[in-house]
N, C-alpha and C. Protein backbone atom coordinates (compact mmCIF):
# COMPACT_ATOMS: atom_id res chain seq x y z
N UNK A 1 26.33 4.06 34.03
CA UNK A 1 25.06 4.78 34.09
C UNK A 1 25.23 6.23 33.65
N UNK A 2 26.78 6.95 34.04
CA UNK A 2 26.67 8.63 33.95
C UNK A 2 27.01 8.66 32.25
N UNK A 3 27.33 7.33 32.02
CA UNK A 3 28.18 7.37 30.60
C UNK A 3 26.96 7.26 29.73
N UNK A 4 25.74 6.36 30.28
CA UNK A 4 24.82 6.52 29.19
C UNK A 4 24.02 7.47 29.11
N UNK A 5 23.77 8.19 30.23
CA UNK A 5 22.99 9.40 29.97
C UNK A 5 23.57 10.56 29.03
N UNK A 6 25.24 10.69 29.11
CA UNK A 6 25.84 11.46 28.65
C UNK A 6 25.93 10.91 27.09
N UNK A 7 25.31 9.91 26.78
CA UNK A 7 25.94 9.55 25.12
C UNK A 7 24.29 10.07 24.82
N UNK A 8 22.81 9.45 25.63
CA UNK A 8 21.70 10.03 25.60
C UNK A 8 21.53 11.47 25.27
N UNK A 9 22.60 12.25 25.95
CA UNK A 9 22.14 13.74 26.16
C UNK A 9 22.82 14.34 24.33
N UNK A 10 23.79 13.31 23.71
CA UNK A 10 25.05 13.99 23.18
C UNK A 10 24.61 13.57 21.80
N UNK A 11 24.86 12.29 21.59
CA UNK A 11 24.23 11.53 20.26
C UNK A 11 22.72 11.55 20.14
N UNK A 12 22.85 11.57 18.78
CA UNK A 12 21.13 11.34 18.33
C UNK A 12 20.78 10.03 18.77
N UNK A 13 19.37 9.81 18.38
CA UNK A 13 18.71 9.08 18.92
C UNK A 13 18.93 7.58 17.62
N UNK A 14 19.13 6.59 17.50
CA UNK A 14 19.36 6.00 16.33
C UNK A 14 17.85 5.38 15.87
N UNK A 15 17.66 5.85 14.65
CA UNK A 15 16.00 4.75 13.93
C UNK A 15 16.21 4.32 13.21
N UNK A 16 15.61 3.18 13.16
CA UNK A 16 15.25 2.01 11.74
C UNK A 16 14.06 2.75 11.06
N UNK A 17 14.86 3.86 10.28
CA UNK A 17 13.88 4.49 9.54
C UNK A 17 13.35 3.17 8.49
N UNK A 18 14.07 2.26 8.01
CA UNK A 18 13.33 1.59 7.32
C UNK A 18 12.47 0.16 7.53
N UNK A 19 12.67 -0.41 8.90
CA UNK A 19 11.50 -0.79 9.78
C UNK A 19 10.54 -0.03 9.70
N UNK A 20 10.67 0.98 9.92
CA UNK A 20 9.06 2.07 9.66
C UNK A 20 8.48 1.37 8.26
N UNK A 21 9.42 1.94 7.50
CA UNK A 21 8.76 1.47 6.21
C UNK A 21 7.94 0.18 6.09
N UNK A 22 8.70 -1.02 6.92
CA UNK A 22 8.11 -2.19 6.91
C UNK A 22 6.63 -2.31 7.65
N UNK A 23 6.50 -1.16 8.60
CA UNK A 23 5.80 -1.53 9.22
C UNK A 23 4.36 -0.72 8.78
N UNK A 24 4.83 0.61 8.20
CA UNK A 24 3.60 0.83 7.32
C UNK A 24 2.99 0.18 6.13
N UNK A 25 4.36 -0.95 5.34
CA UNK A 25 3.77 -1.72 4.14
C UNK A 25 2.53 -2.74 4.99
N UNK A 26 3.16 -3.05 6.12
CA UNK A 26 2.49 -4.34 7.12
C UNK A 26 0.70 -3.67 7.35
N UNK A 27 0.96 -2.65 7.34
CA UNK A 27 -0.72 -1.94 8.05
C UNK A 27 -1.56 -2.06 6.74
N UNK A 28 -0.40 -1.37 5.71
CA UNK A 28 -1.25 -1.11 3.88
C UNK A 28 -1.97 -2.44 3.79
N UNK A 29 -0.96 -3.54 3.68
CA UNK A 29 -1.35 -5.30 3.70
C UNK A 29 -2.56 -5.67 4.24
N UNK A 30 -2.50 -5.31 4.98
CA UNK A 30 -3.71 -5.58 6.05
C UNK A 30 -5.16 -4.78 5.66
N UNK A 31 -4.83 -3.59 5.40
CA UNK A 31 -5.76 -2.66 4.86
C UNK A 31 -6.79 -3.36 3.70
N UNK A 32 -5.43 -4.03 2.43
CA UNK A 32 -6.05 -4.25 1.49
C UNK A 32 -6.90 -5.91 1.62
N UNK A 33 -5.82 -6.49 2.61
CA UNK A 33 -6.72 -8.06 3.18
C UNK A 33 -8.09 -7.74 3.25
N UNK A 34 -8.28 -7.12 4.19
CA UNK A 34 -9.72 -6.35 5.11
C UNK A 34 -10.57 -6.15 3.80
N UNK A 35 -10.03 -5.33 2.48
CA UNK A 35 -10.61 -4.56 2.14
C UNK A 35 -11.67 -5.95 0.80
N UNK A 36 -10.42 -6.73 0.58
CA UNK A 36 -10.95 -7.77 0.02
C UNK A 36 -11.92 -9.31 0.47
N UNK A 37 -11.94 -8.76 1.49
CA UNK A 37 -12.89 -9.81 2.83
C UNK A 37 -14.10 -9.04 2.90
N UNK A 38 -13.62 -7.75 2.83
CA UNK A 38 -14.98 -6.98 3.00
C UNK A 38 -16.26 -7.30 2.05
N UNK A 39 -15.14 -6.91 0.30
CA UNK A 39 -16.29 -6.91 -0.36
C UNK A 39 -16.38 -8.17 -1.43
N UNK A 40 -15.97 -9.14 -0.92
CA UNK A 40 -15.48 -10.14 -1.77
C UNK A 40 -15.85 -11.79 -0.65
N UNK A 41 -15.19 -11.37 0.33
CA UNK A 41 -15.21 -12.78 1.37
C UNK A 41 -16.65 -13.27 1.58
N UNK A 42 -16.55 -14.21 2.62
CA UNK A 42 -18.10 -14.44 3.17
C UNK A 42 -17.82 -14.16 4.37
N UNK A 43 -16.65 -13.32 5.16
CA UNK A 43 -16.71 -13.21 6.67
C UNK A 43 -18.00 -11.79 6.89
N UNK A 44 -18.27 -11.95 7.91
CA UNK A 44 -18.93 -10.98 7.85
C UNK A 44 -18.85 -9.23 8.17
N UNK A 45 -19.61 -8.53 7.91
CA UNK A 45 -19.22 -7.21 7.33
C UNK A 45 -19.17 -6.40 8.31
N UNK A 46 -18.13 -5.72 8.46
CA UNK A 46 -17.48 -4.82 9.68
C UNK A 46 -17.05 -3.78 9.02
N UNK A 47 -17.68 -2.63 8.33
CA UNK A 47 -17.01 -1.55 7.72
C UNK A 47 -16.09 -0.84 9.39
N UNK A 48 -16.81 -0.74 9.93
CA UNK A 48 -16.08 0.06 11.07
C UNK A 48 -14.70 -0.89 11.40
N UNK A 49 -14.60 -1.60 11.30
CA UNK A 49 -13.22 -2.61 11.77
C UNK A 49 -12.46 -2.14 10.34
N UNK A 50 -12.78 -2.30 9.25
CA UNK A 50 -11.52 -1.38 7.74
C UNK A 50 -11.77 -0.18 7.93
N UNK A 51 -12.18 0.96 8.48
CA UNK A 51 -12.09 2.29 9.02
C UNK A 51 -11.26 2.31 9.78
N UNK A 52 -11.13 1.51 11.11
CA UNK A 52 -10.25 1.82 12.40
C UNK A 52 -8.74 1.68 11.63
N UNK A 53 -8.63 0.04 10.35
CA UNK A 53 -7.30 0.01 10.19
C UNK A 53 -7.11 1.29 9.65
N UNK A 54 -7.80 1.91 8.20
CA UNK A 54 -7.31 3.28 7.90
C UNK A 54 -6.81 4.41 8.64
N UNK A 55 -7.36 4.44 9.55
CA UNK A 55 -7.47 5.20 10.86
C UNK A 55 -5.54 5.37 11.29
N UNK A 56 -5.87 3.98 11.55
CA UNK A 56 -4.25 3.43 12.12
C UNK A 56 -3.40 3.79 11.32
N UNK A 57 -3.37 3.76 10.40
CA UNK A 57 -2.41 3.85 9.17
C UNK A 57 -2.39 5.39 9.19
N UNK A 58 -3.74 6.11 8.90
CA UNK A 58 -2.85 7.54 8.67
C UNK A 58 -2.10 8.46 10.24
N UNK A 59 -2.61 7.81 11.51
CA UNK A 59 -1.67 7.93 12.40
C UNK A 59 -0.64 7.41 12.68
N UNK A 60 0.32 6.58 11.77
CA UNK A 60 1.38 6.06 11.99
C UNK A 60 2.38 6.95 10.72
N UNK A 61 1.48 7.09 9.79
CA UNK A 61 2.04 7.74 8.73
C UNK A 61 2.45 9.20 9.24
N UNK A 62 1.58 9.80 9.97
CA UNK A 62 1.78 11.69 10.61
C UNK A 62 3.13 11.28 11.62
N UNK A 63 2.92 9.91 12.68
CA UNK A 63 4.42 9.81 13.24
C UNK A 63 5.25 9.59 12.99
N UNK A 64 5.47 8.85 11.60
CA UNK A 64 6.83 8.54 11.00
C UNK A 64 7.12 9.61 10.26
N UNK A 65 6.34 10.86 9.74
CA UNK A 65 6.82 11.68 9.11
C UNK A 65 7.53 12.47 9.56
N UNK A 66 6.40 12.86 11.02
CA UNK A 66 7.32 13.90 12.33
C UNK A 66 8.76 13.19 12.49
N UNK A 67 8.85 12.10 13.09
CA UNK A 67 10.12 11.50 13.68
C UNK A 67 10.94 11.78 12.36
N UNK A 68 11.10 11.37 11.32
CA UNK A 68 11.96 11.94 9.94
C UNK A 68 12.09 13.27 10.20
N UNK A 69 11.06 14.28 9.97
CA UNK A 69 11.51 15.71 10.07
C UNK A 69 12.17 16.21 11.24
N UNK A 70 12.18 15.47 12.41
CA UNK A 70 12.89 15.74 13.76
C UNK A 70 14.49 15.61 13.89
N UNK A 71 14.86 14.32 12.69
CA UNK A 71 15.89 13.86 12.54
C UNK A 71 17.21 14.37 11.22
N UNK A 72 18.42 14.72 12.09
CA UNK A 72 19.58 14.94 11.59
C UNK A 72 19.67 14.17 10.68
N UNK A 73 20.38 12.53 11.25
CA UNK A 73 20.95 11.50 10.41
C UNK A 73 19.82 10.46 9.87
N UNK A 74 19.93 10.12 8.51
CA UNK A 74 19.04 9.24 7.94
C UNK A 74 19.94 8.22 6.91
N UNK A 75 19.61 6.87 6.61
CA UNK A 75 20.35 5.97 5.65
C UNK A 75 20.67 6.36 4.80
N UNK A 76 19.52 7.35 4.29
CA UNK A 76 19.75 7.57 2.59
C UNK A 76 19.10 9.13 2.84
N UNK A 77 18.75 9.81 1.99
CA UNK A 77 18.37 11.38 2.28
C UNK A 77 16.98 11.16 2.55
N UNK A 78 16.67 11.92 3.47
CA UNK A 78 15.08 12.51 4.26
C UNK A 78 14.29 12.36 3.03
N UNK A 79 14.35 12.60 2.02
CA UNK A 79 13.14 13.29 0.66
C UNK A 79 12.61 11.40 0.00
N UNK A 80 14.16 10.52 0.00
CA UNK A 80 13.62 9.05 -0.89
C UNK A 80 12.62 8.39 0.91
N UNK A 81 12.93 8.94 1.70
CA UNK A 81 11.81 8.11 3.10
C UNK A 81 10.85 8.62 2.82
N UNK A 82 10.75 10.42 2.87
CA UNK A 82 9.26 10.43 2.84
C UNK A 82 8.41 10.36 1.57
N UNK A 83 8.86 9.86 0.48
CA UNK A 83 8.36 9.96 -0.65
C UNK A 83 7.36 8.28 -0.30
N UNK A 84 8.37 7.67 -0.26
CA UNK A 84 7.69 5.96 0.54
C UNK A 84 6.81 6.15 1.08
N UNK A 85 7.00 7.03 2.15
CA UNK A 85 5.85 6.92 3.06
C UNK A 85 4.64 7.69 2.81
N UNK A 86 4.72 8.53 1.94
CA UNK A 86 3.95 9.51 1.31
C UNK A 86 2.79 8.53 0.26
N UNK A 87 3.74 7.42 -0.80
CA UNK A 87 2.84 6.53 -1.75
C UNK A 87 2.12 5.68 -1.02
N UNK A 88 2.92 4.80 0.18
CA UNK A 88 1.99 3.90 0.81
C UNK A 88 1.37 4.62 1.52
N UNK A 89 1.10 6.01 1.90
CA UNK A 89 -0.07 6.15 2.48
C UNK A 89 -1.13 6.46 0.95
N UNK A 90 -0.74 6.25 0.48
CA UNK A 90 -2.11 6.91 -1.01
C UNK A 90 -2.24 6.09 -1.43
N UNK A 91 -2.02 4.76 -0.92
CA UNK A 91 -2.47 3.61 -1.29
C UNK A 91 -3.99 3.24 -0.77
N UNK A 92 -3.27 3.71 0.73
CA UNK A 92 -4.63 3.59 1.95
C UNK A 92 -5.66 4.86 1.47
N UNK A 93 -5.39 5.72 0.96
CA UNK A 93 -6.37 6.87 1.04
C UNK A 93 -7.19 6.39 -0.51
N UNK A 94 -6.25 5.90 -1.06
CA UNK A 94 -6.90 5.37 -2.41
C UNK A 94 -7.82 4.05 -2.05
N UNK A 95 -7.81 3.44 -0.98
CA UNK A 95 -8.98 2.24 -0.68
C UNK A 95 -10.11 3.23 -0.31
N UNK A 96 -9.76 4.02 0.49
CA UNK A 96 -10.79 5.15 1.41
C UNK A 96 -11.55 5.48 0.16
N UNK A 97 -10.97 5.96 -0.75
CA UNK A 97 -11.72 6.81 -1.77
C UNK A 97 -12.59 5.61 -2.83
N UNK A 98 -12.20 4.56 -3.31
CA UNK A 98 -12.68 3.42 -3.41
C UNK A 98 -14.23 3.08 -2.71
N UNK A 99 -14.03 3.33 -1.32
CA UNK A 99 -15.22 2.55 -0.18
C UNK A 99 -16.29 4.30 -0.14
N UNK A 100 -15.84 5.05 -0.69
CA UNK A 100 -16.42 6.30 -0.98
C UNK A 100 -17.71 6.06 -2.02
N UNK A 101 -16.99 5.90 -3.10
CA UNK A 101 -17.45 5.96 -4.26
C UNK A 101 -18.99 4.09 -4.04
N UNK A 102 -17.82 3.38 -3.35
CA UNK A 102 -19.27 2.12 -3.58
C UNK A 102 -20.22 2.29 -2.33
N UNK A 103 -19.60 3.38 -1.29
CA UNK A 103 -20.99 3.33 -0.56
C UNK A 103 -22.30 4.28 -1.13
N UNK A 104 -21.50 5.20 -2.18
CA UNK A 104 -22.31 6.24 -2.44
C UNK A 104 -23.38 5.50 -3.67
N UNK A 105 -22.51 4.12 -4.09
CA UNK A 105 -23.83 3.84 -5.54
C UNK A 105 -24.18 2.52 -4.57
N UNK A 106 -23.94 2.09 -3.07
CA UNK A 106 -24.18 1.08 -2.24
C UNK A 106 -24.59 -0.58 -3.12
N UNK A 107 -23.59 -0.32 -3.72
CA UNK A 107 -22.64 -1.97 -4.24
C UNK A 107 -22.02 -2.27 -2.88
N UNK A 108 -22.34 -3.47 -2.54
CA UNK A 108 -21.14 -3.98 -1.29
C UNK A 108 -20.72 -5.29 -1.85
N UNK A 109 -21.41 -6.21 -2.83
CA UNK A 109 -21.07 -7.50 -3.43
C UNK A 109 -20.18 -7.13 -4.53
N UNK A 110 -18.81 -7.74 -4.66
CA UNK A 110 -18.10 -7.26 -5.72
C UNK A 110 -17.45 -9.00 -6.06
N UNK A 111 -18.17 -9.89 -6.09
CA UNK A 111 -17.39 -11.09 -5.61
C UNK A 111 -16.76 -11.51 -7.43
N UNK A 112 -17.49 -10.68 -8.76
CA UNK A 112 -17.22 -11.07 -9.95
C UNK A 112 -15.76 -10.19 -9.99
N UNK A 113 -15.20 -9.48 -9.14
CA UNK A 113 -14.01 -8.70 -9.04
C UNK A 113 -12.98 -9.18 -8.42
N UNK A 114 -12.84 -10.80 -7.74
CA UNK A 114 -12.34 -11.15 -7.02
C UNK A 114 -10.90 -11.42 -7.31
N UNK A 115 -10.17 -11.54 -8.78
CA UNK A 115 -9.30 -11.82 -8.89
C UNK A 115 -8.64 -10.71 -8.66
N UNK A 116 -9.13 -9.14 -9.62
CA UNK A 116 -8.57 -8.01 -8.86
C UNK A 116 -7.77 -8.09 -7.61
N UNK A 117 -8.99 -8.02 -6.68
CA UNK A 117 -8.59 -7.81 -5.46
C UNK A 117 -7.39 -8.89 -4.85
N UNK A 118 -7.58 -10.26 -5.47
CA UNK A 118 -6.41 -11.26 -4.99
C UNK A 118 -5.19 -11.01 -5.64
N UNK A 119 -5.07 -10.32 -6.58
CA UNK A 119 -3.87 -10.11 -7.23
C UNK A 119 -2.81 -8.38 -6.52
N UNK A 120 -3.97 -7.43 -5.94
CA UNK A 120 -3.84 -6.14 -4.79
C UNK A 120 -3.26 -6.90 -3.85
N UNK A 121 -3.74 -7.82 -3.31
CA UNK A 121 -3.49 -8.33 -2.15
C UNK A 121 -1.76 -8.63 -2.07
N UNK A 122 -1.35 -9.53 -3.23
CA UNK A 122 -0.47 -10.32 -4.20
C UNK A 122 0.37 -9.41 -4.08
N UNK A 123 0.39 -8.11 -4.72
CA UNK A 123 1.26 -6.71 -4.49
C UNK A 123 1.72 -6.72 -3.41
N UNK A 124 0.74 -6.14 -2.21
CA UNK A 124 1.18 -5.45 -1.45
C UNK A 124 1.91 -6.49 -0.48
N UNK A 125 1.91 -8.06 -0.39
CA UNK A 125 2.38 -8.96 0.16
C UNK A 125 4.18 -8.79 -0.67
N UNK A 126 4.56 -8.65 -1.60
CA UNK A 126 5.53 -8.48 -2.21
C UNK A 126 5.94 -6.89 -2.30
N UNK A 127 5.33 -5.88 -1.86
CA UNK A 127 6.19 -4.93 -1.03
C UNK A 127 6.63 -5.14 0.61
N UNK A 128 5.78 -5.56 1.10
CA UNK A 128 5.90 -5.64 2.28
C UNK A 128 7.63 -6.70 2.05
N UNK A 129 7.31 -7.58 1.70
CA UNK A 129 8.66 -8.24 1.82
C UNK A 129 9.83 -7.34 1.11
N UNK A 130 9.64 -7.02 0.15
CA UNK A 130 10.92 -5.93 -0.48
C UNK A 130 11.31 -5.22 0.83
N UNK A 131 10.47 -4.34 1.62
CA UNK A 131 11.01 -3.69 2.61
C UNK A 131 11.31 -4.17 3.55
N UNK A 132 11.15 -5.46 4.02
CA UNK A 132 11.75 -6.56 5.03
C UNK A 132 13.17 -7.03 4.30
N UNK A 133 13.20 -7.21 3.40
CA UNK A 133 14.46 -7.28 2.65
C UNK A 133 15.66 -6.28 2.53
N UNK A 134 15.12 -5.12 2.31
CA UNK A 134 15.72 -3.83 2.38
C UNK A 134 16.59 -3.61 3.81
N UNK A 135 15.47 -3.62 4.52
CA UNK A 135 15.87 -3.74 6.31
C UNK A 135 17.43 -4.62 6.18
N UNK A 136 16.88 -5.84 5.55
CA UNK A 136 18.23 -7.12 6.04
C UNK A 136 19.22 -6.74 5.08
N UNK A 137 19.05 -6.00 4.55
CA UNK A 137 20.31 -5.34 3.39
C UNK A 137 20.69 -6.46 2.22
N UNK A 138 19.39 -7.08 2.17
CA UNK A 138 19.76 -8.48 0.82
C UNK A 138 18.86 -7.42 -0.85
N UNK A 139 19.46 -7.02 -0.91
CA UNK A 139 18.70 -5.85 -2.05
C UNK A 139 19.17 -6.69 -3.07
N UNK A 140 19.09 -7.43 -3.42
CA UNK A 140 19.31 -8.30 -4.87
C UNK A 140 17.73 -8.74 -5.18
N UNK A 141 17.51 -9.46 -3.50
CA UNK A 141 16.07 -10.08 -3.58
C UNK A 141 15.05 -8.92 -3.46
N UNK A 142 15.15 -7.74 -3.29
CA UNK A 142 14.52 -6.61 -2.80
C UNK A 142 13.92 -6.51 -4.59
N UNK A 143 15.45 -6.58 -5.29
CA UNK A 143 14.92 -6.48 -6.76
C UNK A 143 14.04 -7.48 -7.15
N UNK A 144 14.11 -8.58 -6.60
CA UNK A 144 12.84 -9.39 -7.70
C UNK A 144 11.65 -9.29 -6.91
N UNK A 145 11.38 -8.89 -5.76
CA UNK A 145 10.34 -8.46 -5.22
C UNK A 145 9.42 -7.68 -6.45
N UNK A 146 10.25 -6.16 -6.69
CA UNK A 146 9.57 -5.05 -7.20
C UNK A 146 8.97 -6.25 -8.61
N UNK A 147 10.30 -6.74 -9.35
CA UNK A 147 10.06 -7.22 -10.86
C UNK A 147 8.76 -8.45 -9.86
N UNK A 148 8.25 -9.02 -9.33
CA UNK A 148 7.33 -9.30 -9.07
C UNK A 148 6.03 -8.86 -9.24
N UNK A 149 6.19 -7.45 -8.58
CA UNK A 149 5.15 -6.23 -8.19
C UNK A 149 4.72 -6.01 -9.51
N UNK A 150 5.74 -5.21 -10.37
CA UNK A 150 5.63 -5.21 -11.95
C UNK A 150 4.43 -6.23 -12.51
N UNK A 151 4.74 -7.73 -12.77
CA UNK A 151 4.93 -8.54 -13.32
C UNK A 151 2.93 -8.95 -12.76
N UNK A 152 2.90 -8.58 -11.73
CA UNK A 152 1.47 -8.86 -11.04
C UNK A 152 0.46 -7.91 -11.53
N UNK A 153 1.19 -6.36 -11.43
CA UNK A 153 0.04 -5.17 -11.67
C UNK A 153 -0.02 -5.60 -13.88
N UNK A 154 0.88 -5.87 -14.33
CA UNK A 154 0.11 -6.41 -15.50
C UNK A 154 -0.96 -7.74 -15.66
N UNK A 155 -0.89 -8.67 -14.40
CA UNK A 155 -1.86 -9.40 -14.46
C UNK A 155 -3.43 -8.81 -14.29
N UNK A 156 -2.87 -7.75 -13.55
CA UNK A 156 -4.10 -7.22 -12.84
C UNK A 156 -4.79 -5.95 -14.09
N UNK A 157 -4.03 -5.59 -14.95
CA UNK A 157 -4.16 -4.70 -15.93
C UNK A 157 -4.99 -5.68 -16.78
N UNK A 158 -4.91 -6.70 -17.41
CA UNK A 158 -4.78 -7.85 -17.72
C UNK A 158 -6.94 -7.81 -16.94
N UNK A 159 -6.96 -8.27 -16.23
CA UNK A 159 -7.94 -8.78 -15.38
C UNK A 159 -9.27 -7.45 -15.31
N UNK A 160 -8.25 -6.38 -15.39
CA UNK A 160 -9.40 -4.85 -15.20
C UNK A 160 -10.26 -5.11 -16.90
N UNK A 161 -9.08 -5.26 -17.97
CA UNK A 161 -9.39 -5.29 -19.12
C UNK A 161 -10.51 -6.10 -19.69
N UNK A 162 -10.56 -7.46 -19.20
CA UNK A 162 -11.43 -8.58 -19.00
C UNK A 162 -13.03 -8.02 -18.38
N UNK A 163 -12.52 -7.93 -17.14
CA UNK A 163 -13.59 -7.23 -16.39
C UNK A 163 -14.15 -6.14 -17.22
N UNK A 164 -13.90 -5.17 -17.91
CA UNK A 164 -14.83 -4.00 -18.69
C UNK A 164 -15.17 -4.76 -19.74
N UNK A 165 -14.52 -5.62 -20.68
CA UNK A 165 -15.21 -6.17 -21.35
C UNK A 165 -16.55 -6.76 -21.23
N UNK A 166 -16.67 -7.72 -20.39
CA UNK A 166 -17.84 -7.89 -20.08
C UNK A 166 -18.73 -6.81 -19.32
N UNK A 167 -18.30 -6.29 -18.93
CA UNK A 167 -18.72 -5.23 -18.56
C UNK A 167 -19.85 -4.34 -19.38
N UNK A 168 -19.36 -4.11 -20.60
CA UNK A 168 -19.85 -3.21 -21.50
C UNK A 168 -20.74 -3.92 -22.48
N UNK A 169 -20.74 -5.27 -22.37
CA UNK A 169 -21.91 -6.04 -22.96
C UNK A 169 -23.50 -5.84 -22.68
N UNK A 170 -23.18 -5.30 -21.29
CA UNK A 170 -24.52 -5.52 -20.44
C UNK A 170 -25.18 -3.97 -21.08
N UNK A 171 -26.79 -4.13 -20.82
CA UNK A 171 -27.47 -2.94 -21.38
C UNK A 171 -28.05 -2.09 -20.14
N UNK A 172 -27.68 -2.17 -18.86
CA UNK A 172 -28.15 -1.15 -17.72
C UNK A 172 -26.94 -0.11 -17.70
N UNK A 173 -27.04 1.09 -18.23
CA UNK A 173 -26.26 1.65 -18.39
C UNK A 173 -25.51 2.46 -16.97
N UNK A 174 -26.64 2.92 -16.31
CA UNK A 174 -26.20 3.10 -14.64
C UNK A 174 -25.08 1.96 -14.00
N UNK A 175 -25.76 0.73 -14.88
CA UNK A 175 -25.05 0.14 -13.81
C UNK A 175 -23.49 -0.18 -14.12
N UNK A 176 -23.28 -0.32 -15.88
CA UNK A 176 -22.18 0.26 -16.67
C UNK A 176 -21.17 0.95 -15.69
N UNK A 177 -21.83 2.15 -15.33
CA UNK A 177 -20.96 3.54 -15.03
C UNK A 177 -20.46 3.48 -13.96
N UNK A 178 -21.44 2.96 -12.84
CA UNK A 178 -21.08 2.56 -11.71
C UNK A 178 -19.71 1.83 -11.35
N UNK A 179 -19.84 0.18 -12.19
CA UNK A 179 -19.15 -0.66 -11.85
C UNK A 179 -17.85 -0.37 -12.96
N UNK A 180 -17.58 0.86 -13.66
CA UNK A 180 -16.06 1.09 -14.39
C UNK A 180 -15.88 1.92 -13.34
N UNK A 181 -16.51 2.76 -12.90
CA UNK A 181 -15.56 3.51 -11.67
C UNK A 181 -14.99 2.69 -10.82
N UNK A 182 -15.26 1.98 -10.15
CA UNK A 182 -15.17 0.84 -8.92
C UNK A 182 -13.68 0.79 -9.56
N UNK A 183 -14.09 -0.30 -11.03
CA UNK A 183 -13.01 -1.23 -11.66
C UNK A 183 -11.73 0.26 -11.80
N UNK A 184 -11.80 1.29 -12.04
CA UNK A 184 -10.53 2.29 -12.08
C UNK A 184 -10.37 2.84 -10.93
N UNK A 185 -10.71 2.55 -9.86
CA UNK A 185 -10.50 2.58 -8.45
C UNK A 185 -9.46 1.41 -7.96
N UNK A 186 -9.54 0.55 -8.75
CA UNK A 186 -9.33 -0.61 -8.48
C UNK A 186 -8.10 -0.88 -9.19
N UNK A 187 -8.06 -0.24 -9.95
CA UNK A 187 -6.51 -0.25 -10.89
C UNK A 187 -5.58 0.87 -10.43
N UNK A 188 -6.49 2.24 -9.86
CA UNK A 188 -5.52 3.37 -9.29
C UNK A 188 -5.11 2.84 -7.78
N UNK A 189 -5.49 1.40 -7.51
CA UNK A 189 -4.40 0.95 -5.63
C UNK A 189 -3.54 0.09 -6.44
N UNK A 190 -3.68 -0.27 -7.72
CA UNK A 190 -2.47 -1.52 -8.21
C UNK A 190 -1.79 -0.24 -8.55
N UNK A 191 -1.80 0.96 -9.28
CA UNK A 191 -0.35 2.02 -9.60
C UNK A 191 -0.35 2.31 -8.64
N UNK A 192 -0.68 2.71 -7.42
CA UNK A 192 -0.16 3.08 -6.33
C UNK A 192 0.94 2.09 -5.91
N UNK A 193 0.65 1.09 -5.79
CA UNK A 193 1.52 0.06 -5.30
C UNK A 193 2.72 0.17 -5.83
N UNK A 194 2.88 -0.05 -7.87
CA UNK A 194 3.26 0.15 -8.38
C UNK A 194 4.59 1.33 -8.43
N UNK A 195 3.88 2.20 -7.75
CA UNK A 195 5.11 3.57 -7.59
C UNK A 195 5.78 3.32 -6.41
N UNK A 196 4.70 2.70 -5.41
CA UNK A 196 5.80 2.19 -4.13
C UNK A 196 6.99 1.68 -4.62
N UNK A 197 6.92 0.71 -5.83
CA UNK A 197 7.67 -0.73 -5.84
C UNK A 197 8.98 0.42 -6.74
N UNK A 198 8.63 1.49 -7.57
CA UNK A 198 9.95 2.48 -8.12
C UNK A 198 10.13 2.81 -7.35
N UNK A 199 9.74 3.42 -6.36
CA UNK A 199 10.56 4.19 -5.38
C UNK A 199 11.57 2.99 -4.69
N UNK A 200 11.20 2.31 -4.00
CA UNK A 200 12.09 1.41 -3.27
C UNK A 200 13.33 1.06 -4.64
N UNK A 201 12.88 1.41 -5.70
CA UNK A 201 13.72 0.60 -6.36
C UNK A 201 15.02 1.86 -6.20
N UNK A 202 14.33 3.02 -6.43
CA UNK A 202 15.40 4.09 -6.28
C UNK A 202 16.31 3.94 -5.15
N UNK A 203 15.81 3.56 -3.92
CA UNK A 203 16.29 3.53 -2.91
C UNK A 203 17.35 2.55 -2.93
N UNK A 204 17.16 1.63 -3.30
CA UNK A 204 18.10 -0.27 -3.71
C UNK A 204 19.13 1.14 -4.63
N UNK A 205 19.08 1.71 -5.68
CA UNK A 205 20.12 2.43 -6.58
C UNK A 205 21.28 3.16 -5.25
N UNK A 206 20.17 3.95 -4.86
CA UNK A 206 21.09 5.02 -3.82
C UNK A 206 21.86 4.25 -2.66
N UNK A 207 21.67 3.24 -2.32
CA UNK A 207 22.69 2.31 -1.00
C UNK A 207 23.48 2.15 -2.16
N UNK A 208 23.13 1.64 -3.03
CA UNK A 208 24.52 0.84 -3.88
C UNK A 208 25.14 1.77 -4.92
């Protein structure tokens, strides 16, 4: 008992700084589920229930940053954690700004956008595992995660492209303008993701 208080009082405190990581990809995931049920599903519509998750997320993001800046020892240097934690939160602030922009032209049906959003979803399910991977120190598979991530945000590049096409056929020009913002809202959470998936990759460089 005197021995553990004394290793308590003496040694740092030890964190799975990169459990954190997992566990903010886990909230992003969820964020973007929500976000594609919202405006896409037939469940019904709870903006205040995808607020609270945002909510959650940027208070987990202010505690994992504090606990990093509090801390001596880290896996890899303080600057490649908070850079992670810095993109996946601008992932979430990038849905926020998204649900900005369509409450302000109050589009809530986006269901001709649906592959978009299933292919966001697709991402952030394949970061989340990269950083569950990372955790278990199997960084081989961590790599085909990202080349996943890659390999998806061109489907989804792919799908935005499609989408303006038809897009620009139509002759309501308001409504034109409207629905390309949405659609580059919609491509700025796939590069977000996207930079998550370099950074981790940096991180897979720096262990090895």
């Amino acid at each position: 008992m005197i021995l553990q208080k004394l290793k308590s009082w003496i040694l740092p405190k030890e964190i799975n700084f990169f459990n954190a990581l997992v566990q903010q990809s886990l909230q992003t995931q969820y964020i973007i589920e929500a976000l594609g049920n919202f405006y896409v599903g037939n469940t019904p519509k709870n903006q205040d229930a995808l607020l609270g998750l945002i909510a959650g997320a940027k208070k987990s993001y202010s505690a994992n940053l504090k606990e990093l800046n509090a801390t001596f020892i880290t896996p890899i240097d303080k600057e490649a954690i908070s850079r992670e934690h810095n993109q996946l939160y601008w992932v979430t602030l990038s849905v926020k700004h998204l649900m900005v922009e369509i409450d302000t032209y109050q589009i809530y049906n986006l269901i001709e956008y649906s592959k978009l959003f299933d292919l966001l979803q697709q991402q952030m399910e394949q970061l989340t595992e990269g950083f569950k991977k990372l955790e278990a120190k199997q960084y081989e598979d961590v790599l085909k995660n990202i080349d996943q991530i890659i390999h998806l945000g061109n489907d989804l590049i792919k799908a935005y492209a499609n989408a303006l096409a038809l897009l620009f056929k139509e002759q309501d020009m308001p409504h034109v303008l409207m629905h390309k913002e949405i659609l580059s809202q919609l491509k700025e959470i796939s590069k977000r993701i996207h930079i998550c998936a370099n950074l981790l990759e940096d991180i897979i460089f720096k262990i090895n």
